[in-house]
C-alpha atoms as a PDB file:
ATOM      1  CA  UNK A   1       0.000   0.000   0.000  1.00  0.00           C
ATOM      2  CA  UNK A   2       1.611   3.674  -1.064  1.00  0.00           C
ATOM      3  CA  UNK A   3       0.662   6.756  -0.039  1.00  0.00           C
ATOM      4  CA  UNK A   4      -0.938   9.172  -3.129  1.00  0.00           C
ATOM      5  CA  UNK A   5      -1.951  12.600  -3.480  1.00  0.00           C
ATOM      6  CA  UNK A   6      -4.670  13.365  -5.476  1.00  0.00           C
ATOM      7  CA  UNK A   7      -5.301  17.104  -6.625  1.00  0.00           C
ATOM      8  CA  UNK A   8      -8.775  17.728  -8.080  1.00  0.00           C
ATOM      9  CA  UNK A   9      -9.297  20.685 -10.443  1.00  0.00           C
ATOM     10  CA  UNK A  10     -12.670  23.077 -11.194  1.00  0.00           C
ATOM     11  CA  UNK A  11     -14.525  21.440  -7.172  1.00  0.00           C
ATOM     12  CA  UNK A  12     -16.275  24.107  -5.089  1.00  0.00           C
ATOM     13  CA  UNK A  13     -15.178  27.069  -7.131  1.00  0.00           C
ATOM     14  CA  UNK A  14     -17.416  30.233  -7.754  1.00  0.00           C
ATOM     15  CA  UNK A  15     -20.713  27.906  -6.723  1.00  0.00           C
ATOM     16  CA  UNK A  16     -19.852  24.976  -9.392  1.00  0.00           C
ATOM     17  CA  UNK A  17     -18.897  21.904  -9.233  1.00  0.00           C
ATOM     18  CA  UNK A  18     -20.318  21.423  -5.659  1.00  0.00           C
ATOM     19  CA  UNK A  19     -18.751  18.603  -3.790  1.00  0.00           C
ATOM     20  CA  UNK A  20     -18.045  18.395  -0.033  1.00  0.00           C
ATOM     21  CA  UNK A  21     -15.183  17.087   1.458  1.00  0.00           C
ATOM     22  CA  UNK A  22     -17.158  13.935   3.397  1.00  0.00           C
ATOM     23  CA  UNK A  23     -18.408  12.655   0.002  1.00  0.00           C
ATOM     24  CA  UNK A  24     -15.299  12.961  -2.058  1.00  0.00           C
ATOM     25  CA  UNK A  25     -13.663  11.059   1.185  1.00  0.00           C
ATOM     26  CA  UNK A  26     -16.638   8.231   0.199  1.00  0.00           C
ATOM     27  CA  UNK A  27     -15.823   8.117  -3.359  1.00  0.00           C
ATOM     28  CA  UNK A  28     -12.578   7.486  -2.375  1.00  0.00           C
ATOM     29  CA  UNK A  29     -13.223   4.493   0.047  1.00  0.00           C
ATOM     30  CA  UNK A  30     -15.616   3.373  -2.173  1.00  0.00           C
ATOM     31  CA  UNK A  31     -12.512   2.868  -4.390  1.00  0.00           C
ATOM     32  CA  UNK A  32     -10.771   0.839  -2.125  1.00  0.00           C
ATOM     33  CA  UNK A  33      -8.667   4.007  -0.785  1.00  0.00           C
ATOM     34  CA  UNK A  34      -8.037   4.055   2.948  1.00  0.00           C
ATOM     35  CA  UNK A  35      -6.283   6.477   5.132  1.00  0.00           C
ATOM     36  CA  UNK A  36      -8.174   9.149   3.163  1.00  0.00           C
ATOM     37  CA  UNK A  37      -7.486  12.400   4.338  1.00  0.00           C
ATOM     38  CA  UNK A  38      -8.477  15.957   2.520  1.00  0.00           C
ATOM     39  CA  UNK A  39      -6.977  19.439   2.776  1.00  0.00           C
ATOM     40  CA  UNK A  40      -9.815  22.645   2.343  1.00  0.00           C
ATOM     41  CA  UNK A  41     -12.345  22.228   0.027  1.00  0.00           C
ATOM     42  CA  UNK A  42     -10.454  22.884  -3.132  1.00  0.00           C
ATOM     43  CA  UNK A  43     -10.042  18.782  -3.865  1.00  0.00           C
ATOM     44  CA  UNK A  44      -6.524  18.323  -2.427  1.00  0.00           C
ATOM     45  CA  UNK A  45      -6.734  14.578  -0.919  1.00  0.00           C
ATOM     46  CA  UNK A  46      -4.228  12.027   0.673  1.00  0.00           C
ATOM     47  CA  UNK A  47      -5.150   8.231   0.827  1.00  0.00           C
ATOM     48  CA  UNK A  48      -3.398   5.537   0.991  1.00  0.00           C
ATOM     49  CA  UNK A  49      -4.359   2.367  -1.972  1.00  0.00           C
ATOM     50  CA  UNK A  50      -2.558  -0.358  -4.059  1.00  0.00           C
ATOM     51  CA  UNK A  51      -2.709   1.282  -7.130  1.00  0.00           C
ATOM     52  CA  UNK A  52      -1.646  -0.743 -10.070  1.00  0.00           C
ATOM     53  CA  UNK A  53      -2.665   1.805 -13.029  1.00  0.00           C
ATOM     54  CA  UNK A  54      -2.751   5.680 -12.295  1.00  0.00           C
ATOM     55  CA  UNK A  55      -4.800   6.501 -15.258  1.00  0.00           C
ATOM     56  CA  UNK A  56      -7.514   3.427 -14.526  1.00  0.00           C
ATOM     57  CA  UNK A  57      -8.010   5.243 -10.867  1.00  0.00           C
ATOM     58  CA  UNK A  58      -8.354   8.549 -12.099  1.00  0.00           C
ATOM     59  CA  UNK A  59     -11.359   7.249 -14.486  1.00  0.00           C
ATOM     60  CA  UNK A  60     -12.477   5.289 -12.127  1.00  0.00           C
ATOM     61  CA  UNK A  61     -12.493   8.334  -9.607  1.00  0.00           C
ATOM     62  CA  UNK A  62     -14.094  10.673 -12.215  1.00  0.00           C
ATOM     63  CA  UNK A  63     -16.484   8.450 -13.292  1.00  0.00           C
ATOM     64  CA  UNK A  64     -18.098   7.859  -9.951  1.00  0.00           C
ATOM     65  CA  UNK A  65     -18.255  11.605  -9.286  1.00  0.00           C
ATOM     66  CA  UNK A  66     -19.975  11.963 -12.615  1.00  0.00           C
ATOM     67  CA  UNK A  67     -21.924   9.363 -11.736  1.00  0.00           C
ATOM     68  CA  UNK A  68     -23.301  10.867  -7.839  1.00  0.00           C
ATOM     69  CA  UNK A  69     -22.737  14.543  -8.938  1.00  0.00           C
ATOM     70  CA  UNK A  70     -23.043  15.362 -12.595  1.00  0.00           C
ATOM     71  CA  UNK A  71     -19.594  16.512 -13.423  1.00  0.00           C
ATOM     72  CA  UNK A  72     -15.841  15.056 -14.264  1.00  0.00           C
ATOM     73  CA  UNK A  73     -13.490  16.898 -12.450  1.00  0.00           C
ATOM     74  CA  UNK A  74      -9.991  16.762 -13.884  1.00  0.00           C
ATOM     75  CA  UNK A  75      -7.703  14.877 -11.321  1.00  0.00           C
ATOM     76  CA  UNK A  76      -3.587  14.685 -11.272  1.00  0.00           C
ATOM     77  CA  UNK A  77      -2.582  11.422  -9.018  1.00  0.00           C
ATOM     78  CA  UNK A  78       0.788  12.375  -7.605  1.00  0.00           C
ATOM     79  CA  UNK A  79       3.335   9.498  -5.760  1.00  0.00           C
ATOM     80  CA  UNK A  80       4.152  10.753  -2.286  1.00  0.00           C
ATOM     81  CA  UNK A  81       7.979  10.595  -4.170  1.00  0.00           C
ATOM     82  CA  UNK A  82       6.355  12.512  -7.140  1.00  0.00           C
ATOM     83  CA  UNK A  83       5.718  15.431  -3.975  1.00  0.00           C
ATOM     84  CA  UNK A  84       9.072  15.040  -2.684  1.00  0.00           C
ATOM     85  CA  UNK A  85      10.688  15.192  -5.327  1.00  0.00           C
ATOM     86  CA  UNK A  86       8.775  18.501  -6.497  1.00  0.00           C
ATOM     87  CA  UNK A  87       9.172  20.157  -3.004  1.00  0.00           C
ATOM     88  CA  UNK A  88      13.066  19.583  -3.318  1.00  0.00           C
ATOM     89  CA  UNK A  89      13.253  20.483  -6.901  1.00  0.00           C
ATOM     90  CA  UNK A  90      11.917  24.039  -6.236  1.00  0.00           C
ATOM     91  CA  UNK A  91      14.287  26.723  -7.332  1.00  0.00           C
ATOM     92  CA  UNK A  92      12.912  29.621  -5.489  1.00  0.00           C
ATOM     93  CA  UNK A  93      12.366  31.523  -2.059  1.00  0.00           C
ATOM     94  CA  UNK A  94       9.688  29.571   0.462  1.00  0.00           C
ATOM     95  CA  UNK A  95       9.690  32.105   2.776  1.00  0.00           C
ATOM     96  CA  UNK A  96       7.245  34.283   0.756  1.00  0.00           C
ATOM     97  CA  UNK A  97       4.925  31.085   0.597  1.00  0.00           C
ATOM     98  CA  UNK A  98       2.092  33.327  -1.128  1.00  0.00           C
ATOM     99  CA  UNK A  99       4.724  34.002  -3.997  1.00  0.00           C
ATOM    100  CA  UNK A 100       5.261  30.516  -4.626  1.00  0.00           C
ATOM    101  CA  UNK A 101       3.316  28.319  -6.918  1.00  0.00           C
ATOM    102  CA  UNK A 102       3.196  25.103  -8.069  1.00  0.00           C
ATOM    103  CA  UNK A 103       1.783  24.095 -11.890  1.00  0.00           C
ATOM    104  CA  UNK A 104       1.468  19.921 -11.656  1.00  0.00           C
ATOM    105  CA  UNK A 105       1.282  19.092 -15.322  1.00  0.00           C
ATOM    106  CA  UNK A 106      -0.412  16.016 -17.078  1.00  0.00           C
ATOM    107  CA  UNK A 107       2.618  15.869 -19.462  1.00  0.00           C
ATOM    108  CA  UNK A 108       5.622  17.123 -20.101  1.00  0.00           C
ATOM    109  CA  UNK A 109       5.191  20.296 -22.784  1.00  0.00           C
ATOM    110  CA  UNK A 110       6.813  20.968 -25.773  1.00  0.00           C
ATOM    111  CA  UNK A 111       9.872  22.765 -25.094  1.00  0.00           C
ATOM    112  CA  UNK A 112       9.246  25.300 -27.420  1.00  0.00           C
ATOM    113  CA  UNK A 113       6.040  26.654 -25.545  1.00  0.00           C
ATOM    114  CA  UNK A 114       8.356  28.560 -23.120  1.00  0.00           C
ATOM    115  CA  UNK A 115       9.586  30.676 -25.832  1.00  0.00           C
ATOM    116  CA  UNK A 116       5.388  31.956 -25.790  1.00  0.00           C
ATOM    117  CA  UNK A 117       5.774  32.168 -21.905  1.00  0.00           C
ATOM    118  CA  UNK A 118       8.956  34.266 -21.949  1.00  0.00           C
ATOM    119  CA  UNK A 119       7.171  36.705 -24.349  1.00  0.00           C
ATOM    120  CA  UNK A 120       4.455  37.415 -21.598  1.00  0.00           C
ATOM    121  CA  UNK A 121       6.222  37.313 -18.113  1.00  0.00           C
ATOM    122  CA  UNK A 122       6.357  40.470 -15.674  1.00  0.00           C
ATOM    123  CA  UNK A 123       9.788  41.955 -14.477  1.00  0.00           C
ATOM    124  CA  UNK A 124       8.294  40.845 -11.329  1.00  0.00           C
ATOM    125  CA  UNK A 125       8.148  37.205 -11.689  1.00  0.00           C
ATOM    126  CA  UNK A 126       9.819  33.830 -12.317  1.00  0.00           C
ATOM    127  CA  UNK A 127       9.161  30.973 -13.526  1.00  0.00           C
ATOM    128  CA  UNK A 128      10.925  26.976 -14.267  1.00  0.00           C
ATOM    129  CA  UNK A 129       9.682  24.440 -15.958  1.00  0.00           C
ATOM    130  CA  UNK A 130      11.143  20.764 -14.415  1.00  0.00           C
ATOM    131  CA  UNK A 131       9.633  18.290 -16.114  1.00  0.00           C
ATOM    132  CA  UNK A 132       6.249  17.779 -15.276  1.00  0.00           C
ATOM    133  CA  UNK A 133       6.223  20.721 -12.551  1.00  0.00           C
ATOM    134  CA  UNK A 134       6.285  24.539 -13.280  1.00  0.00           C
ATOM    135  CA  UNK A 135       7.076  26.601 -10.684  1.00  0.00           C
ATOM    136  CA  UNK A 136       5.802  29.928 -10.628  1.00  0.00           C
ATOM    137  CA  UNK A 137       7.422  32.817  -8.155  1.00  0.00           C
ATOM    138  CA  UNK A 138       4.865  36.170  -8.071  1.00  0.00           C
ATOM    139  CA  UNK A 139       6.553  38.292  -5.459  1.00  0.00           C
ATOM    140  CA  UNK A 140       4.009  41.584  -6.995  1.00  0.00           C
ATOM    141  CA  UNK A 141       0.953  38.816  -6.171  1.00  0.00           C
ATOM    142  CA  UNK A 142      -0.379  35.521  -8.087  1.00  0.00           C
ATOM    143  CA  UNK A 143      -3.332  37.752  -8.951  1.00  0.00           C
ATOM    144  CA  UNK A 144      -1.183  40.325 -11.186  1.00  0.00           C
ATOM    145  CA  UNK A 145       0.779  37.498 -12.686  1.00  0.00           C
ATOM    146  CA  UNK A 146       0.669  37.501 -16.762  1.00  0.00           C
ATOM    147  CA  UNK A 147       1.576  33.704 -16.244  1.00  0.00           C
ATOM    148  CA  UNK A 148      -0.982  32.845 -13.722  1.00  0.00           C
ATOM    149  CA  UNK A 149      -3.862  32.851 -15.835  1.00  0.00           C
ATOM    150  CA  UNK A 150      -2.196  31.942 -19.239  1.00  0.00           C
ATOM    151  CA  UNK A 151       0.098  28.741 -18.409  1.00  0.00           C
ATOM    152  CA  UNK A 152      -1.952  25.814 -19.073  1.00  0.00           C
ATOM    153  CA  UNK A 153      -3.068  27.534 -22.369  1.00  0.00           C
ATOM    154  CA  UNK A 154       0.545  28.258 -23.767  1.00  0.00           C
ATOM    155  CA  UNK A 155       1.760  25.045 -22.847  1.00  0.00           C
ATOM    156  CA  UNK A 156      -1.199  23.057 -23.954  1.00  0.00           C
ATOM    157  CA  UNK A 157      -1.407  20.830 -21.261  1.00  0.00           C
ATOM    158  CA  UNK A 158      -3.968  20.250 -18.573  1.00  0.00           C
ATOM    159  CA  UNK A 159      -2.498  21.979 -15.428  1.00  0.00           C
ATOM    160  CA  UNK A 160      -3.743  22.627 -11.450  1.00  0.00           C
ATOM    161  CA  UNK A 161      -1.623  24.394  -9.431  1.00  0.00           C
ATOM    162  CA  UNK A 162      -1.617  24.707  -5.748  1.00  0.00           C
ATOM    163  CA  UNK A 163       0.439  27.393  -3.650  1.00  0.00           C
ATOM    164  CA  UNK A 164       2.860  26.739  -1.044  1.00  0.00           C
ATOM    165  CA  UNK A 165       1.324  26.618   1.799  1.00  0.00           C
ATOM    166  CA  UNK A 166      -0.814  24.105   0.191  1.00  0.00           C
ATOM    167  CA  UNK A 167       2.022  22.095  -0.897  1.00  0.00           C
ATOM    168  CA  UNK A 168       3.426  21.435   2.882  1.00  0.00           C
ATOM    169  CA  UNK A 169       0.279  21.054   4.110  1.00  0.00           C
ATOM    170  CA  UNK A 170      -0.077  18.092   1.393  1.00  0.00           C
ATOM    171  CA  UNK A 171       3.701  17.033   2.226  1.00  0.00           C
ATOM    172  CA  UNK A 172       2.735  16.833   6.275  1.00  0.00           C
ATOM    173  CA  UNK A 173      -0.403  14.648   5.590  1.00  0.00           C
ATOM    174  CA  UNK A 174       1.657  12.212   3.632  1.00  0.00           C
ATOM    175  CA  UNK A 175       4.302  12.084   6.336  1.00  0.00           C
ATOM    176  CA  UNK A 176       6.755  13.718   3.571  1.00  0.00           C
END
């Protein structure tokens, strides 16, 4: 049994995509997770299971909340090394944790796509791109970033990003 993290995207935003913390902790059981843990309501969860095909749980997961709620909700399935390896990895400052951001990426992007990011980034930020992880550092605020909003659609790729704050939360439930 390994520890997972499972970061939902598009739950409990704006009034959409309703979907409280108790039930998404059912789904999960319901999937054979145990140990299932969740962090706010934006779909950040940490279970334990003996997963033998990442992308077969995620549709599994999606379909059953399609299923009880009426909507997919995109989901990344992270290793507990996967986090570890992403909180060590980081190349900037924590101690301005609500600078600090964290893309998780479905797929590597085409290298060439940060030539399109480059054109668009503030004096005031910074950005890397490791693998399937782009870090995003907004010192002037995540809000004013020209990246922020435009990342997933430059590099083509489905994205959710957590902050973080977030992040070590995540990395404390997982005993990281």
């Amino acid at each position: 049994m390994d520890k997972y993290i499972a970061l939902l995207r598009g739950i409990n935003v704006g009034g959409k995509n309703i979907l409280p913390m108790k039930e998404l902790v059912s789904i999960f059981q319901s999937l054979g997770a145990s140990d299932v843990s969740t962090y706010i309501q934006s779909g950040n969860v940490v279970f334990t299971s003996a997963i033998a095909q990442r992308k077969g749980w995620c549709e599994k997961l999606t379909q059953k909340v399609q299923e009880l709620k009426g909507f997919s909700p995109q989901l990344l399935l992270l290793t507990k090394i996967d986090l570890e390896r992403a909180i060590d990895s980081n190349p900037f400052p924590v101690e301005d944790a609500k600078s600090l951001h964290f893309f998780f990426l479905a797929q590597e992007p085409a290298k060439d796509k940060l030539i399109e990011l480059a054109k668009i980034e503030a004096d005031t930020e910074q950005y890397h791109l490791k693998e399937r992880i782009f870090y995003l550092y907004t010192p002037a605020g995540f809000g004013r970033s020209k990246l922020a909003s435009r990342v997933e659609k430059i590099l083509a790729v489905p994205t959710t990003a957590r902050n973080w704050n977030t992040i070590l939360k995540l990395a404390q439930l997982s005993g990281t």
